[in-house]
N, C-alpha and C. Protein backbone atom coordinates (compact mmCIF):
# COMPACT_ATOMS: atom_id res chain seq x y z
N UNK A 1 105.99 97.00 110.16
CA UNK A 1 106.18 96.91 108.72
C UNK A 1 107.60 97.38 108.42
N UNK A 2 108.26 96.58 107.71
CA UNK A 2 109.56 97.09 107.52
C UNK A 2 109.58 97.58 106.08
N UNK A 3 111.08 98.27 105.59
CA UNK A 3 111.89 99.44 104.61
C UNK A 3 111.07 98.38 103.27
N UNK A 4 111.36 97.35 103.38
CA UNK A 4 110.73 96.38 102.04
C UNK A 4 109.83 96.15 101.48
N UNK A 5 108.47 96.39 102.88
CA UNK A 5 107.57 95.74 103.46
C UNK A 5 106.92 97.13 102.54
N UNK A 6 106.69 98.62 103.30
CA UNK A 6 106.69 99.43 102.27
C UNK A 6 106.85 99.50 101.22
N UNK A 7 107.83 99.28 100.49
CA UNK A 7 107.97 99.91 99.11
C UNK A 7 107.51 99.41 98.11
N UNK A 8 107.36 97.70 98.43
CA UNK A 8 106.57 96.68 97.87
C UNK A 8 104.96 97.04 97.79
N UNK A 9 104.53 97.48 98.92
CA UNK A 9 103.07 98.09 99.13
C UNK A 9 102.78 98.67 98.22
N UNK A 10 103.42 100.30 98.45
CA UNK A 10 103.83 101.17 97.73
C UNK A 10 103.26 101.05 96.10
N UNK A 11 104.54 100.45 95.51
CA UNK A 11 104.39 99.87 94.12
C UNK A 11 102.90 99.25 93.91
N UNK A 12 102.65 98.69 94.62
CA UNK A 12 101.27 97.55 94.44
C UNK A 12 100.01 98.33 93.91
N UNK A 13 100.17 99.04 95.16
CA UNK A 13 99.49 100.54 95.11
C UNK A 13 98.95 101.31 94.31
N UNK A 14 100.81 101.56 93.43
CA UNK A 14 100.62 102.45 92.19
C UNK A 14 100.51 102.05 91.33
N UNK A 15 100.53 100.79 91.37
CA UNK A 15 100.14 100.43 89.86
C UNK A 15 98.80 100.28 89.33
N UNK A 16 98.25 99.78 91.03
CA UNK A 16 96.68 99.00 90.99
C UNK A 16 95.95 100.77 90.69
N UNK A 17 96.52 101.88 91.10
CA UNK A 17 95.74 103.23 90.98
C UNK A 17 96.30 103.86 89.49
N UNK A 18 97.08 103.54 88.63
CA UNK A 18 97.60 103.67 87.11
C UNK A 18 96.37 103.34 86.67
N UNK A 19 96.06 101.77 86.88
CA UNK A 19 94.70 101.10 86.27
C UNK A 19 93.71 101.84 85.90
N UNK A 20 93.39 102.50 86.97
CA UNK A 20 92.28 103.15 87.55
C UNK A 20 92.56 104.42 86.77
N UNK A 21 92.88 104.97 87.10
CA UNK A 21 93.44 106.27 86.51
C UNK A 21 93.60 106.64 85.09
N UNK A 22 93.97 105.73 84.02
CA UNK A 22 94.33 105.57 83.01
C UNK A 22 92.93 105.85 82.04
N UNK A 23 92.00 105.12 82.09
CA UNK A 23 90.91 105.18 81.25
C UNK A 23 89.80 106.81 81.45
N UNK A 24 90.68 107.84 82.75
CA UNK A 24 89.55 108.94 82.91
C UNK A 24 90.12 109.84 81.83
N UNK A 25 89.43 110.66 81.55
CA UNK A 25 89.74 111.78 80.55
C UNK A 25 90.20 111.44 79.12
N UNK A 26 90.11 110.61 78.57
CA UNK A 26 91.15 110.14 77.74
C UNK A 26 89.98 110.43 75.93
N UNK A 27 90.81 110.91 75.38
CA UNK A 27 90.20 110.77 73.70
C UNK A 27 91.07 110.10 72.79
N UNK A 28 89.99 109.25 72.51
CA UNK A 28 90.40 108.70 71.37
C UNK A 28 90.80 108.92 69.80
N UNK A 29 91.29 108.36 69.30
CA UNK A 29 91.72 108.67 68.05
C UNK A 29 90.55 108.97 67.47
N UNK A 30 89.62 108.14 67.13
CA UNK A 30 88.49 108.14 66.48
C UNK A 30 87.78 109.46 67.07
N UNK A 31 88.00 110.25 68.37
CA UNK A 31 87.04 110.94 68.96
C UNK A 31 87.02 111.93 67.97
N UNK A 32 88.84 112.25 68.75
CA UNK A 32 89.75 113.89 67.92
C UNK A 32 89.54 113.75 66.40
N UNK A 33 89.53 112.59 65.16
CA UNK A 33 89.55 112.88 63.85
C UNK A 33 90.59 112.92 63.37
N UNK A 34 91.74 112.54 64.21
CA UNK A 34 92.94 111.87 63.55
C UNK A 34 93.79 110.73 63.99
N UNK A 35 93.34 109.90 63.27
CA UNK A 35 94.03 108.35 63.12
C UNK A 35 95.07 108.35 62.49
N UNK A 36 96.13 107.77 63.33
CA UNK A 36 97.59 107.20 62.58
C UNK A 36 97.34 106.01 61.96
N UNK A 37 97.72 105.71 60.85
CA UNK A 37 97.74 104.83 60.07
C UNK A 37 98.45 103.83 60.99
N UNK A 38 97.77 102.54 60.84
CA UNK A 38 98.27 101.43 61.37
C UNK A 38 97.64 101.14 62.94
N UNK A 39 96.80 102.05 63.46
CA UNK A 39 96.84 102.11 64.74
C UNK A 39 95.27 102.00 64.93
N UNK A 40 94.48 100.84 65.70
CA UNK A 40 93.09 101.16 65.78
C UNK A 40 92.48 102.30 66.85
N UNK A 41 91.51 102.19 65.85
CA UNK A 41 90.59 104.14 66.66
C UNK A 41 90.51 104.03 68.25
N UNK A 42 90.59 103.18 68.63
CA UNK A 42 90.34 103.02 70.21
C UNK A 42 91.59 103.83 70.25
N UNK A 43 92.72 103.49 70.34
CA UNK A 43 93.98 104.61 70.52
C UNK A 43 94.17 105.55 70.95
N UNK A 44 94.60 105.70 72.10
CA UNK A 44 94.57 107.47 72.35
C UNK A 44 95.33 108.34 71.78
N UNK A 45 94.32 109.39 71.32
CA UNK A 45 94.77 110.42 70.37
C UNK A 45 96.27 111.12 71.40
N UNK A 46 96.12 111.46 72.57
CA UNK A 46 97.02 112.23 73.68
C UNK A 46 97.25 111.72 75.14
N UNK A 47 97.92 110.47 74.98
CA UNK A 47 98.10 109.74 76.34
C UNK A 47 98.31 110.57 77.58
N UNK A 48 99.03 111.91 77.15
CA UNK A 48 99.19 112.30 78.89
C UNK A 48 100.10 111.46 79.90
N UNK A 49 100.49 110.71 79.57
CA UNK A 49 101.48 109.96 80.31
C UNK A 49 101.87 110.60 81.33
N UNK A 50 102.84 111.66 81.29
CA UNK A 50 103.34 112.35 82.69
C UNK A 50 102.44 112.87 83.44
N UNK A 51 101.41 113.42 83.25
CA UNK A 51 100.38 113.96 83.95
C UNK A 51 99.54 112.85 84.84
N UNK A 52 99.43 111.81 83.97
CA UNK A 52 98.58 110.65 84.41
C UNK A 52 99.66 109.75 85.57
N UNK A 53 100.93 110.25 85.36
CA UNK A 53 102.10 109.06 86.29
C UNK A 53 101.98 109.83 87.64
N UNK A 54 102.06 111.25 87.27
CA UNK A 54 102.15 112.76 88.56
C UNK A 54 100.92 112.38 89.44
N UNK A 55 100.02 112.41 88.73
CA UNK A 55 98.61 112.34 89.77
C UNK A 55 98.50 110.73 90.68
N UNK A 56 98.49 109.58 89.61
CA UNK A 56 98.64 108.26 90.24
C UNK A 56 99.49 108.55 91.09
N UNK A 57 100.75 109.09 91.72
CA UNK A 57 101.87 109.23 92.08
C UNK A 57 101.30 109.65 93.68
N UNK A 58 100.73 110.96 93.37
CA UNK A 58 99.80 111.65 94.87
C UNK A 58 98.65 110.57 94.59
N UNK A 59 97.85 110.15 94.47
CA UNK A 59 96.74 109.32 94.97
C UNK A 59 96.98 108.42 95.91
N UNK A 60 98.43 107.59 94.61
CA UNK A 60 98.85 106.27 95.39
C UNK A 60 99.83 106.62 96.53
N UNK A 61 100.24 107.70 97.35
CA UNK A 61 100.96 108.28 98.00
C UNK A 61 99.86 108.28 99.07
N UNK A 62 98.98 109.15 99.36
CA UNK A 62 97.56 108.78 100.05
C UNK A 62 97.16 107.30 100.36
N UNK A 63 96.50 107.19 99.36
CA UNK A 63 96.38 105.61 99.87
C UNK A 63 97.06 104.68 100.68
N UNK A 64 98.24 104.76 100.21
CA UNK A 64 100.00 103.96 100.80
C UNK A 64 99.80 104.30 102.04
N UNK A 65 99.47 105.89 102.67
CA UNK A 65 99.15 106.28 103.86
C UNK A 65 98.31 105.92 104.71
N UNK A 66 97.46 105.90 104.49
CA UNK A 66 96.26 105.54 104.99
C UNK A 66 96.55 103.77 105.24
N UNK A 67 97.01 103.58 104.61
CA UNK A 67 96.77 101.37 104.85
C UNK A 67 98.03 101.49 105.64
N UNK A 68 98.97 101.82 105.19
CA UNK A 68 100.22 102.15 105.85
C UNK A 68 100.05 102.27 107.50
N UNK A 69 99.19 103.25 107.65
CA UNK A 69 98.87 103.81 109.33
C UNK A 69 97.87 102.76 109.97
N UNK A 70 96.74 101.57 109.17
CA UNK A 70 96.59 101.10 109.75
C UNK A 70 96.95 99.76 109.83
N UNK A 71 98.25 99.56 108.96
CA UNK A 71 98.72 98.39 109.55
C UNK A 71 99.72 98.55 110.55
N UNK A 72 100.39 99.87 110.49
CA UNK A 72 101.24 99.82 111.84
C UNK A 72 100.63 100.21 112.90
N UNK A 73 99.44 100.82 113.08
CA UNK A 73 98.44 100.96 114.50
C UNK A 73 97.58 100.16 115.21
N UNK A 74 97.64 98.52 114.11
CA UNK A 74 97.73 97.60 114.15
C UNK A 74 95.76 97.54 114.57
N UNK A 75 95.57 98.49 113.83
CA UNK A 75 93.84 98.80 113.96
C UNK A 75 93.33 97.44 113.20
N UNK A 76 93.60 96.97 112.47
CA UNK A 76 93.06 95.54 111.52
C UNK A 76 94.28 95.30 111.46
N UNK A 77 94.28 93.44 112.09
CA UNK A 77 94.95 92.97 112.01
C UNK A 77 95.11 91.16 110.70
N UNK A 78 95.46 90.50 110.82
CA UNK A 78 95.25 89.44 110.22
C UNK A 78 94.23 88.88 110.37
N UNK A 79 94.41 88.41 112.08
CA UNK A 79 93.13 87.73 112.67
C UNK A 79 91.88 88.52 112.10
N UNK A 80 91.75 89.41 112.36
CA UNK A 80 90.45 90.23 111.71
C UNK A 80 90.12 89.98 110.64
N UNK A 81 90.67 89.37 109.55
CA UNK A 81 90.38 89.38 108.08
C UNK A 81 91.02 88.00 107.48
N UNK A 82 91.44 87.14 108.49
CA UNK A 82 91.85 85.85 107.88
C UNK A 82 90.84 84.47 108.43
N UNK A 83 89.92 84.08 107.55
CA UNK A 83 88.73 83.68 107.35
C UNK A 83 88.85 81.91 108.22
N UNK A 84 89.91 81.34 107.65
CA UNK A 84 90.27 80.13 108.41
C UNK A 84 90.33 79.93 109.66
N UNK A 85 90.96 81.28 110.79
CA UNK A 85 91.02 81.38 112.08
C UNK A 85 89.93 81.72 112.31
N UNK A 86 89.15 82.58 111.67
CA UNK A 86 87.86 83.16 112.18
C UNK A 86 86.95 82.18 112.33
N UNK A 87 86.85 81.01 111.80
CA UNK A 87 85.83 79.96 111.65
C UNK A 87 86.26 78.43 112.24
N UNK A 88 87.70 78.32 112.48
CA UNK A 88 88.48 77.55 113.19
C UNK A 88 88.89 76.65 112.47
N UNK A 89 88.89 76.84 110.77
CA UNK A 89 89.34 75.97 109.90
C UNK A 89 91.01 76.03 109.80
N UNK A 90 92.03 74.79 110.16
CA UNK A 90 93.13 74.83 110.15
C UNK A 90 94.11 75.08 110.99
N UNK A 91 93.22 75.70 112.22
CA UNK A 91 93.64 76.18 113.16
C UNK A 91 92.75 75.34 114.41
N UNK A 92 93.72 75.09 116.01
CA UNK A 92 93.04 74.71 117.17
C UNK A 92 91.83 75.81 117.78
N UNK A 93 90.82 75.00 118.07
CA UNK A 93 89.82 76.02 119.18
C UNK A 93 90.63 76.74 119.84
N UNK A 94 89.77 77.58 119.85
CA UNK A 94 90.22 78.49 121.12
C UNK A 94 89.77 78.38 122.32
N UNK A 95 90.39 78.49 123.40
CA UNK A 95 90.06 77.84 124.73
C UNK A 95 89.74 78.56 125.65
């Protein structure tokens, strides 16, 4: 896996664990009892933003690790998980 190959991961990573992350703990406008004008109650009253970027940050740091180690230990590979070779669609028998 190369310098690119990472960081691209990486990102993928953190964003797909933001997702995730984003909807725990969270109160709403409507919860707390104060609504900004203009803004519907779903709204979060206290996004937390930095707290919520810090933690996604170590999760998706873990994770990155873990897939990271087994694509360079080369423990699961393509063949393992690419459905066309596995079934011989597109590809010659194997001999």
């Amino acid at each position: 896996m190369s310098v690119v190959t990472g960081i691209v991961l990486y990102a993928i990573i953190w964003f797909m664990t933001l997702f995730v992350i984003l909807p725990f703990r969270l109160t709403t406008q409507d919860e707390s009892g104060e609504r900004v004008r203009g803004t519907p109650g779903s709204a979060p009253a206290d996004p937390g933003l930095k707290r919520r970027f810090i933690v996604t940050s170590l999760v998706a740091g873990v994770v990155w690790a873990v897939v990271a180690g087994i694509i360079i230990t080369g423990a699961v590979t393509i063949e393992d998980i690419d459905l066309f070779t596995r079934f011989g669609l597109g590809a010659p028998p194997p001999r």
